[in-house]
Protein backbone atom coordinates (compact mmCIF):
# COMPACT_ATOMS: atom_id res chain seq x y z
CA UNK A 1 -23.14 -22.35 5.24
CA UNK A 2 -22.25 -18.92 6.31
CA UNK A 3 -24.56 -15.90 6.06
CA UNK A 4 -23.53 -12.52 7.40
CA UNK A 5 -24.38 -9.03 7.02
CA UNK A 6 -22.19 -5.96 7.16
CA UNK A 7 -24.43 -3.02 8.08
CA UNK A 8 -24.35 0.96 8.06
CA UNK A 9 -20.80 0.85 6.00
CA UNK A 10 -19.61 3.18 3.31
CA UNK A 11 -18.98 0.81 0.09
CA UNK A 12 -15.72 2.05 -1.61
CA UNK A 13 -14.91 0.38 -5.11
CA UNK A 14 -14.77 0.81 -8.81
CA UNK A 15 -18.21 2.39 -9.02
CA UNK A 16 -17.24 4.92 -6.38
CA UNK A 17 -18.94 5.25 -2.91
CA UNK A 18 -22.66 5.19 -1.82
CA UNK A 19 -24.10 3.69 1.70
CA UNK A 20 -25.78 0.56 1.70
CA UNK A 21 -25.71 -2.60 3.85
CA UNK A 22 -24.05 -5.74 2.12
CA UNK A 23 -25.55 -9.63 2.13
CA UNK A 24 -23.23 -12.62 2.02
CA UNK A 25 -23.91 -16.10 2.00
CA UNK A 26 -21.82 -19.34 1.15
CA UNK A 27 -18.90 -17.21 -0.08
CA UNK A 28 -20.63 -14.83 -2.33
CA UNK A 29 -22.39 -10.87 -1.83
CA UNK A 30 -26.15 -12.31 -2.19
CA UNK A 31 -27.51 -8.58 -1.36
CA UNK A 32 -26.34 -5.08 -1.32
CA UNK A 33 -28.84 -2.42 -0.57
CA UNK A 34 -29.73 0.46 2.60
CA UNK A 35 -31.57 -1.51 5.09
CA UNK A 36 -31.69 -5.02 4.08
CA UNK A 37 -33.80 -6.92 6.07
CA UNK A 38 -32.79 -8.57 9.67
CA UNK A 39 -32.40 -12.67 9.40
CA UNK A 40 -30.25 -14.61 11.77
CA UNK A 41 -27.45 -14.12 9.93
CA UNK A 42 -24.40 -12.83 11.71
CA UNK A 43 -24.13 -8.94 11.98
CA UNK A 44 -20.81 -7.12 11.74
CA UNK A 45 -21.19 -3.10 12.31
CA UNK A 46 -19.30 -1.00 9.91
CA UNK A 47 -20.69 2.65 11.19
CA UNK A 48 -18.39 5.10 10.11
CA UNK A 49 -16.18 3.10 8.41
CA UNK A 50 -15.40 2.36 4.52
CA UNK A 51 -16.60 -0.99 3.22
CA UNK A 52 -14.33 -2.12 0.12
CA UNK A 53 -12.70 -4.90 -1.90
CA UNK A 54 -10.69 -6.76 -0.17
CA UNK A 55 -6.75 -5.69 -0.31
CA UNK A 56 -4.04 -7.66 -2.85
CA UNK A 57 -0.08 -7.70 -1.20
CA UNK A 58 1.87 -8.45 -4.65
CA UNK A 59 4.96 -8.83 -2.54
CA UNK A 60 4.97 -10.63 0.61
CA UNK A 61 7.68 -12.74 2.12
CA UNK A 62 6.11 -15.96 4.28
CA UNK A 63 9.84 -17.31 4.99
CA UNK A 64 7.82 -21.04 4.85
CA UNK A 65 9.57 -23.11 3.91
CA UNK A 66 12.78 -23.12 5.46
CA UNK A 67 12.78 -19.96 7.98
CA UNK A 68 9.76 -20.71 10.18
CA UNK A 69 11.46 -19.18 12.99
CA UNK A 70 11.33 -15.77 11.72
CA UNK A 71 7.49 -16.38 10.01
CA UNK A 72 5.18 -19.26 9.02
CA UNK A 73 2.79 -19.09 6.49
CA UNK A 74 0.18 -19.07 9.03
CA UNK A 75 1.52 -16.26 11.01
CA UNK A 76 2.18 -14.30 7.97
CA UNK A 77 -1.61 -14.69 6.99
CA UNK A 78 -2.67 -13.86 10.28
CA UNK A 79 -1.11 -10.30 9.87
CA UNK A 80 -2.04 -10.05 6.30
CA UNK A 81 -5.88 -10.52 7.71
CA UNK A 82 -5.34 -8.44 10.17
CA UNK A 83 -4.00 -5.94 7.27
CA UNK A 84 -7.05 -6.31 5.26
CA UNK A 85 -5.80 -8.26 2.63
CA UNK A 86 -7.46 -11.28 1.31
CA UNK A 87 -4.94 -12.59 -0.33
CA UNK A 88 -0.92 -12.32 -0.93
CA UNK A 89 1.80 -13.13 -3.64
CA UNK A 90 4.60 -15.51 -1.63
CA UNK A 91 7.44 -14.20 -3.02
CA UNK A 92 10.10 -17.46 -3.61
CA UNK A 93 13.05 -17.27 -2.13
CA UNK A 94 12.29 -20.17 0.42
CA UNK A 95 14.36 -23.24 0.74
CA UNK A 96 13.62 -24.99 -0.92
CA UNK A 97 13.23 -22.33 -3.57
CA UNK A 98 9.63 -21.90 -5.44
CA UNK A 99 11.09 -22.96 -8.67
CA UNK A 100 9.49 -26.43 -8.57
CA UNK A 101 5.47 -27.98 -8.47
CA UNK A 102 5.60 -29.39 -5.21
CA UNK A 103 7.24 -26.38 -3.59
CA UNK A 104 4.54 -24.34 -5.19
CA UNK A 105 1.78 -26.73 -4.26
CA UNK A 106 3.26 -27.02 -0.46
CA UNK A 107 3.22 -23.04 0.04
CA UNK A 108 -0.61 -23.38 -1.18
CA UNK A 109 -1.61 -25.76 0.82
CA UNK A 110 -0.68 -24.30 4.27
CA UNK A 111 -2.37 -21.18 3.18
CA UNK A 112 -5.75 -22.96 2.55
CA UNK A 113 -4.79 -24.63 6.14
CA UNK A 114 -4.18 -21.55 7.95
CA UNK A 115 -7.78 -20.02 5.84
CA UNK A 116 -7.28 -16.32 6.79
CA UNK A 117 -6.04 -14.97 3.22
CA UNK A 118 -5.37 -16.78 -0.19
CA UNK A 119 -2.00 -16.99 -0.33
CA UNK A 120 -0.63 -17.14 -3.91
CA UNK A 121 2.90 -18.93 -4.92
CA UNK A 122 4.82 -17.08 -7.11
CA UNK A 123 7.55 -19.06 -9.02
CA UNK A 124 11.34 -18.00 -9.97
CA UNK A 125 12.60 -16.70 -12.80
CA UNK A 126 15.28 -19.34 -12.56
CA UNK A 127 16.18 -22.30 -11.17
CA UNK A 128 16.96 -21.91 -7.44
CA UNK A 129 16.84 -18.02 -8.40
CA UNK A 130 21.16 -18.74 -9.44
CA UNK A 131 20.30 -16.60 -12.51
CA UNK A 132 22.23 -19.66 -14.58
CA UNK A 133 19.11 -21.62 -16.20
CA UNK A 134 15.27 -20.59 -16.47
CA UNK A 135 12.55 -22.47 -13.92
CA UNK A 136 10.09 -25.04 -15.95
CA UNK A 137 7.23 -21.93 -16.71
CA UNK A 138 5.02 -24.33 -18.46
CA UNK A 139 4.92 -26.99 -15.56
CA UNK A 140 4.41 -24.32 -12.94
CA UNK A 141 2.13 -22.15 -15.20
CA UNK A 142 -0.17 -25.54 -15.06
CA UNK A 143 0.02 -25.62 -11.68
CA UNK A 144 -1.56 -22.17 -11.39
CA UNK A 145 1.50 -20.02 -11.05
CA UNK A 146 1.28 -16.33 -12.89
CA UNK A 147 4.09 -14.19 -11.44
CA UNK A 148 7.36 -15.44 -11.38
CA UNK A 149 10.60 -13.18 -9.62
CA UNK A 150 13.87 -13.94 -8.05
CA UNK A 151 13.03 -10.87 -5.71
CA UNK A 152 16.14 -10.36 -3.75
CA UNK A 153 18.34 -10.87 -6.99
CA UNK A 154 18.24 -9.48 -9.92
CA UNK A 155 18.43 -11.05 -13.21
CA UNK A 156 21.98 -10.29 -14.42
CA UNK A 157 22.70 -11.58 -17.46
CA UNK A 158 20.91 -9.99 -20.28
CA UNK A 159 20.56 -12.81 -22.76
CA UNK A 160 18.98 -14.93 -19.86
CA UNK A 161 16.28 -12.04 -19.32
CA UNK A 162 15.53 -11.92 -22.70
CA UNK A 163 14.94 -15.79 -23.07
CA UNK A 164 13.00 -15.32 -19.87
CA UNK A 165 10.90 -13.13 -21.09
CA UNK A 166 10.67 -14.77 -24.50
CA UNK A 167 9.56 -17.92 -22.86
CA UNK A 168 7.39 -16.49 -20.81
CA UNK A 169 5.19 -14.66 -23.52
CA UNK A 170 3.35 -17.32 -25.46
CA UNK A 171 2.11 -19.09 -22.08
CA UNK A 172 0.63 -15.65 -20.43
CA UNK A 173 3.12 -15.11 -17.24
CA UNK A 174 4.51 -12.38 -16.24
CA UNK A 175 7.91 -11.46 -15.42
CA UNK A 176 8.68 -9.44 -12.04
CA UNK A 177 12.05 -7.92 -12.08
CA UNK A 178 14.22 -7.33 -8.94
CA UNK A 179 16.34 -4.61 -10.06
CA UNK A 180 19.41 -4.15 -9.07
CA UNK A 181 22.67 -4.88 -11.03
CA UNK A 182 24.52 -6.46 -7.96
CA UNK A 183 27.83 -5.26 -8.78
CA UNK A 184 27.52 -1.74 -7.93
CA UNK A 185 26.29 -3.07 -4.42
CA UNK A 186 28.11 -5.31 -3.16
CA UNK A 187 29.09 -4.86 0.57
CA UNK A 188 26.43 -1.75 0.34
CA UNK A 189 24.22 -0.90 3.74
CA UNK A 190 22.26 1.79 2.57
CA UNK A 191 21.75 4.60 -0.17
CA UNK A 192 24.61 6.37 -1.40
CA UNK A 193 24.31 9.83 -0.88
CA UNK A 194 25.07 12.67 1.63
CA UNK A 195 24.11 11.05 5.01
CA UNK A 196 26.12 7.89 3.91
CA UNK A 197 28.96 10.05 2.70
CA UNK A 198 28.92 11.56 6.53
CA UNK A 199 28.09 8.16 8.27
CA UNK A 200 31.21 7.07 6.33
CA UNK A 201 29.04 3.79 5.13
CA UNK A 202 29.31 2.11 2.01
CA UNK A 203 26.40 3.07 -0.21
CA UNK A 204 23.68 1.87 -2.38
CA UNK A 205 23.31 4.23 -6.02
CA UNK A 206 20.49 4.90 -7.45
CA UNK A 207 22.26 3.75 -11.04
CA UNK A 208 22.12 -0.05 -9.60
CA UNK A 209 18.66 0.11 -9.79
CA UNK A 210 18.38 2.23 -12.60
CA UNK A 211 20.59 0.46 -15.31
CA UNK A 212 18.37 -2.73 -14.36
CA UNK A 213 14.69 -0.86 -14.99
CA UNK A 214 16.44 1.03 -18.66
CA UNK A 215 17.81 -2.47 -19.57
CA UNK A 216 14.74 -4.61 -18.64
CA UNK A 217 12.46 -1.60 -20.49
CA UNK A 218 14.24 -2.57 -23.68
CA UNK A 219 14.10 -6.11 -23.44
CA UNK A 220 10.05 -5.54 -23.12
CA UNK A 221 10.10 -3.33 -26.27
CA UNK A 222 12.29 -6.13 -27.97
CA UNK A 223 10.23 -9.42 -26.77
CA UNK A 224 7.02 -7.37 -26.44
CA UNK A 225 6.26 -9.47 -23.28
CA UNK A 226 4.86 -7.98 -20.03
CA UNK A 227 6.65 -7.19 -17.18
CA UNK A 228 5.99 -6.04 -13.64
CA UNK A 229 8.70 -3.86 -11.77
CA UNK A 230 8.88 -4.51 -8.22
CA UNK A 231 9.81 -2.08 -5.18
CA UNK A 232 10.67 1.29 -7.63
CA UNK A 233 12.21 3.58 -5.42
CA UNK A 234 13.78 6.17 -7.21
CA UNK A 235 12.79 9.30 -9.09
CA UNK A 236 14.17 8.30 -11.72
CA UNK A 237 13.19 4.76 -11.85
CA UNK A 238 9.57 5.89 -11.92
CA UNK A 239 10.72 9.10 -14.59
CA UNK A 240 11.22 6.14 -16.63
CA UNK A 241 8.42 3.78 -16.47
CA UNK A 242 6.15 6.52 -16.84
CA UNK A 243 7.68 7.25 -20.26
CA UNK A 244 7.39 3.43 -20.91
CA UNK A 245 4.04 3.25 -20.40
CA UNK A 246 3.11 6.45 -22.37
CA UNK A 247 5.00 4.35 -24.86
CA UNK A 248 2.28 1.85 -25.04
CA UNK A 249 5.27 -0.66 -23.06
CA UNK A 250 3.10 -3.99 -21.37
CA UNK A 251 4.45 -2.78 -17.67
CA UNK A 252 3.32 -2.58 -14.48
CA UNK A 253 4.80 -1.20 -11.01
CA UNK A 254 4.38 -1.16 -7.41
CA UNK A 255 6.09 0.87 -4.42
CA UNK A 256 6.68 -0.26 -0.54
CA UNK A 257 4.96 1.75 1.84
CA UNK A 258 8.63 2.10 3.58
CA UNK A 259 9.91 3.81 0.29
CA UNK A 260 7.32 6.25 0.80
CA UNK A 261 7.32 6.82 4.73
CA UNK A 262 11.03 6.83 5.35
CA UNK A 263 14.07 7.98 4.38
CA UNK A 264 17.62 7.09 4.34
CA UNK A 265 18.49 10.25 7.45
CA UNK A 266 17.20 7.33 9.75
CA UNK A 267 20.28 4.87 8.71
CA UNK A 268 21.88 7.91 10.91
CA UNK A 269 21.12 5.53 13.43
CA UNK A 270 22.80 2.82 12.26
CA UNK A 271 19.74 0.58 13.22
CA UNK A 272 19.46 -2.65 11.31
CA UNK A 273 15.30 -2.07 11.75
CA UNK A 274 15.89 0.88 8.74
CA UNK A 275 17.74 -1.75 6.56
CA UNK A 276 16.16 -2.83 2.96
CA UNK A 277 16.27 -3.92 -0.30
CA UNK A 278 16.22 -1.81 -1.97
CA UNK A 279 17.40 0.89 0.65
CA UNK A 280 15.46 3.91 2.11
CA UNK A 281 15.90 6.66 -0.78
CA UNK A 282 15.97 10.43 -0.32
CA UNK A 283 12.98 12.94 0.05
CA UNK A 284 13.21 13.64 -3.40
CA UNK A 285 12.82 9.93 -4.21
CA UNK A 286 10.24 10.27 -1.78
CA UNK A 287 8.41 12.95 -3.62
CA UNK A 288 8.71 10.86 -6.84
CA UNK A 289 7.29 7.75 -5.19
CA UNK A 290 3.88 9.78 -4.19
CA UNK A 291 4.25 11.84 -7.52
CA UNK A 292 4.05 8.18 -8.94
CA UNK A 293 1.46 7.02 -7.19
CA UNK A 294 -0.86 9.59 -7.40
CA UNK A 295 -0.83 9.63 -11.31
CA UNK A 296 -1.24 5.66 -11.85
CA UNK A 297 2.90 5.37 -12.90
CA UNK A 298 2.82 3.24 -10.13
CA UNK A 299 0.02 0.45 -10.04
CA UNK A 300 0.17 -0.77 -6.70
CA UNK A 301 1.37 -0.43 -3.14
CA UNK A 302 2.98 -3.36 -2.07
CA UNK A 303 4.63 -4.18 1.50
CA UNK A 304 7.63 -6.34 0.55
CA UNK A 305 6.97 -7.78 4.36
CA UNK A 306 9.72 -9.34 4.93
CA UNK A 307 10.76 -10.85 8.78
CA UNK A 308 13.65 -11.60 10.66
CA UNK A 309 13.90 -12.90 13.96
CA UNK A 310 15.54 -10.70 16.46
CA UNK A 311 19.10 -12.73 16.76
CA UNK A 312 19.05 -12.15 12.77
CA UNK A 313 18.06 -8.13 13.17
CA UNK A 314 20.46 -7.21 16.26
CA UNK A 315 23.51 -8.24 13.98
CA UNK A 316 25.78 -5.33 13.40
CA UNK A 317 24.63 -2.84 10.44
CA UNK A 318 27.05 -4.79 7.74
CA UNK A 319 25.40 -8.08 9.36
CA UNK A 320 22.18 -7.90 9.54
CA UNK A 321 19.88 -9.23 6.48
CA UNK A 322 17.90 -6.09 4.97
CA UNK A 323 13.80 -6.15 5.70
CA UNK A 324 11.23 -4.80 7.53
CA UNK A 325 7.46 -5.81 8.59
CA UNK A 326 4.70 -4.25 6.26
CA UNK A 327 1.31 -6.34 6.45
CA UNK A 328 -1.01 -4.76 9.49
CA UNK A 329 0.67 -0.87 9.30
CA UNK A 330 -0.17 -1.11 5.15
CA UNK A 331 -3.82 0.71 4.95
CA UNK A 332 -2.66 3.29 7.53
CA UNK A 333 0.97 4.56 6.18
CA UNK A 334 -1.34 5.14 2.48
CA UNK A 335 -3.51 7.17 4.69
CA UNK A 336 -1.12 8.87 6.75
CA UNK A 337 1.58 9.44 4.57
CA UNK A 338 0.00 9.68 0.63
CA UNK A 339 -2.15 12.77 -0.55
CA UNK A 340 -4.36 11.08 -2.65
CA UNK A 341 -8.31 10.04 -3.27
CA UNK A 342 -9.07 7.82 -0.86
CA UNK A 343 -10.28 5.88 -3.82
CA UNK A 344 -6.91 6.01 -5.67
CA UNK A 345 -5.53 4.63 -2.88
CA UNK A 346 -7.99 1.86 -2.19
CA UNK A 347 -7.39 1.08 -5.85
CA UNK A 348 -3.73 0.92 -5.66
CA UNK A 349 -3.97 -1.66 -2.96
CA UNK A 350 -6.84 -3.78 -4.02
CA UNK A 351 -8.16 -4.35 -7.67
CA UNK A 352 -4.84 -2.80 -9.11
CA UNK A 353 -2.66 -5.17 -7.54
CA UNK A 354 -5.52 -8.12 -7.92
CA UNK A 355 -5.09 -7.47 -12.01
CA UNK A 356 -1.82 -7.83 -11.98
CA UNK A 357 -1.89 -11.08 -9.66
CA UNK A 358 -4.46 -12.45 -12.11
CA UNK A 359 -7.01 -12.99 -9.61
CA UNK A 360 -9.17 -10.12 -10.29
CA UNK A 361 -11.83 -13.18 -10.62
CA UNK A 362 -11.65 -13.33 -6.80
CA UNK A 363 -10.51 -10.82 -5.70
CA UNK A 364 -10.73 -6.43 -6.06
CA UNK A 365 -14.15 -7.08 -7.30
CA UNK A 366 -17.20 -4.18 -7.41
CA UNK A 367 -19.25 -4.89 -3.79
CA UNK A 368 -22.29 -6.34 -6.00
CA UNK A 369 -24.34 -9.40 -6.11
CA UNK A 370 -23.05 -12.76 -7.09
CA UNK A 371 -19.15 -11.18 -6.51
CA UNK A 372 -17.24 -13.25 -3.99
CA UNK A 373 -16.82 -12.37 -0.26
CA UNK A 374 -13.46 -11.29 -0.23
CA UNK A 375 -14.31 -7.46 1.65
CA UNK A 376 -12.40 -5.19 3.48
CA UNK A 377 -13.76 -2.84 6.13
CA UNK A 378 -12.09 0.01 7.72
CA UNK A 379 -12.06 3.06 9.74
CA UNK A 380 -9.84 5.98 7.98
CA UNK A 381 -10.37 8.33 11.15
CA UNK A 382 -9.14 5.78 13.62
CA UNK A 383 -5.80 6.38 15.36
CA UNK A 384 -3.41 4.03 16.66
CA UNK A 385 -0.02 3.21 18.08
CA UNK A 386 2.54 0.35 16.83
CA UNK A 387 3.58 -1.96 19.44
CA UNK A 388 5.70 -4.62 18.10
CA UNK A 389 4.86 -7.39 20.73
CA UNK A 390 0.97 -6.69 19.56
CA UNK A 391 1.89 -7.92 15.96
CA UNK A 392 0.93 -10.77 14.48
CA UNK A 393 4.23 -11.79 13.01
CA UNK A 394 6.55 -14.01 14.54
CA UNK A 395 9.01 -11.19 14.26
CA UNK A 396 9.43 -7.99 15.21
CA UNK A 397 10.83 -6.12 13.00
CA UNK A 398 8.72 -3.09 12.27
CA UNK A 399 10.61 0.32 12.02
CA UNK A 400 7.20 2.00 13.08
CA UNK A 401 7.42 0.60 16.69
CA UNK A 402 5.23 3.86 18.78
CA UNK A 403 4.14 5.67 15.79
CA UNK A 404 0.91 6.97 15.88
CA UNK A 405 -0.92 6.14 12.38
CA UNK A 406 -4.29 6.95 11.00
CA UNK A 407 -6.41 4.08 9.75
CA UNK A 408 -7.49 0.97 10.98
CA UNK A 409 -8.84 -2.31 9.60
CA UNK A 410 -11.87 -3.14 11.70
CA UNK A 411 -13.43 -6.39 9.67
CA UNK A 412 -12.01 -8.22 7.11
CA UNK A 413 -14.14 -10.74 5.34
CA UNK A 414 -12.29 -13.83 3.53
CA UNK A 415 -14.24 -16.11 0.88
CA UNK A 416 -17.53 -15.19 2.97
CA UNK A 417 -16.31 -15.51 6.36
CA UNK A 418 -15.33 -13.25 9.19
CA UNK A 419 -11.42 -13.76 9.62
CA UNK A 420 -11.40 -10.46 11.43
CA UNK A 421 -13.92 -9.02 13.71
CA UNK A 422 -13.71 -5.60 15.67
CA UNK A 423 -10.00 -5.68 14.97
CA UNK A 424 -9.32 -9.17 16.19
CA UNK A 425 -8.38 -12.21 14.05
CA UNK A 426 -10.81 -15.22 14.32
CA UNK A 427 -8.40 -18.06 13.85
């Protein structure tokens, strides 16, 4: 049985902020109050720091199985910990490919092995994510699966989405839509604009992504089926699915903290570290993105952490596979980068995100008794420095390597135990 106490913190959730100790035993908050009283349970200090639900990744890439050299599930989780997230979406491009039960059940399994996060299997949108035939929803809905994507393809053919999407309805999935209609980017390295133009690179438009979110927007109003949008990252991607949802439209959305914090000018470069999918917009995208955000167009922020090992990410520009690490600089790019409530933003990465995930049983719940353990605690006023051998990941891949961020997870707190401690993983 474990028993702990987090003491002096500022709880942050739903219900706002107040100061009060919290009281956990066998997995669940037994106590929240100022002052509880001292037992021998285990102490962890939160003084000036921000005690809150624990943080939801919708989009995470754990490269187990098939790339363990670049990440395992159990690295992955370590970082995510580290990050303050209690649990992650595996996104399902793997090989094999998420698109079966004992796929699914494998990816679940090593992340209740590795114990440092819940680590949630998403499923495919179709078989072995070819966009040719749909993946067997009803056998992987019983085996607890809720989001299903081919993230890093887009659905292409129209009629397919729509039977997706019709199928997908009456059992209580959701859809999440990769957007990009792959034709207009083939051979592309980055966005399509002016510094391309002047690098003389082949570009990325906006209208790839674009057509895809106006096409799949229709198909919702048509089916009347839900529908999450993954990585938005232009303005007029998010112009749009905040007219949807005024609409009454069953969507959700999430942004990257990359497509917030950087911008295509550092493709100038020509380093493969600055290489996505989709690819580092403008300012004005930028702008758009935050605008987004900050009014709720946007549900969640979302890393789309995706590693490469180093022989993969030194390949020329043309080469080299698009991605960048996202799980432990999350919390502090919101805080750095995004003008908003601290509250919006704790939101926005924890019960937002948890809703949409369908765990919100489990996870992003108010800090009050009988709630599960799943807690978050962090310091927004501490400062630190990237170092990309001090990551977690296998890889090391981060495009933030000596930035100096603001925020810092100091505990994190996973189904009633301490995973993280002072800043330092447990496992």
């Amino acid at each position: 049985m474990t028993r702990l106490i987090i003491r002096n913190g500022t709880l942050l959730d739903q219900h706002g902020t107040r100061r009060s100790d919290v009281a956990i035993e066998d997995g669940r908050i037994t106590a929240v109050g100022p002052s509880l009283p001292r037992t021998d349970a285990r102490e962890l200090d939160a003084t000036g720091c921000h005690v809150s639900p624990g943080f939801v990744d919708l989009h995470v890439h754990l490269r187990e199985p098939g790339k363990e050299e670049a990440e395992t599930i159990e690295t992955g989780s370590r970082g995510a910990a580290l990050g303050g997230f209690t649990a992650v979406v595996a996104m399902p491009n793997t090989t094999p490919p998420q698109d079966n039960v004992s796929t699914v059940e494998f990816v679940r399994a090593q992340g209740v092995r590795a114990g440092l996060c819940e680590v949630i299997p998403s499923g495919c949108i179709t078989l072995a994510r070819a966009g040719e035939a749909l993946a067997p929803y009803e056998a992987l809905s019983r085996a607890g699966v809720h989001l299903f994507t081919d993230d890093g393809s887009g659905v292409q053919n129209a009629g397919l989405m729509r039977r997706a999407l019709e199928a997908a309805k009456p059992l209580g999935i959701v859809l999440a839509q990769h957007c990009e209609v792959a034709s207009l980017t083939a051979g592309a390295v980055m966005h399509e604009g002016a510094c391309c133009c002047r690098l003389g690179l082949p570009g990325w438009p906006s209208i790839a992504e674009e057509l895809m979110v106006h096409r799949d927007l229709e198909l919702v109003r048509l089916t009347g089926a839900p529908m999450h949008f993954l990585h938005l990252s232009t303005a007029k991607s998010v112009a749009m699915v905040r007219a949807a949802k005024a609409e009454g439209l069953p969507i959700t959305a999430e942004a990257t903290t990359h497509h917030f914090a950087l911008t295509d000018e550092l493709l100038a470069s020509k380093d493969p570290l600055f290489k996505v999918n989709p690819p580092l917009r403008t300012p004005a995208d930028i702008a758009a993105i935050k605008a987004g955000l900050a009014d709720g167009t946007i549900d969640a922020i979302a890393t789309d952490h995706a590693p490469h090992s180093a022989a993969q990410k030194q390949l020329p520009l043309a080469e080299a596979p698009p991605g960048m690490l996202g799980l432990e600089t999350a919390l502090a790019l919101a805080l750095t980068e995004l003008d908003m409530p601290l509250q919006d933003i704790v939101a926005a990465l924890s019960w937002k995100p948890a809703a949409i995930a369908r765990v919100s049983e489990r996870h992003g719940r108010a800090i009050e008794v009988s709630s599960p353990a799943n807690l978050t605690v962090f310091d927004v006023n501490a400062t630190w420095t990237v170092v990309p051998e001090q990551l977690a990941s296998k890889s090391r891949n981060t495009p933030y390597a000596g930035k100096t961020l603001r925020g810092k997870v100091r505990h994190t707190v996973f189904n009633g135990g301490a995973v993280v401690v002072d800043g330092v993983a447990q496992r």
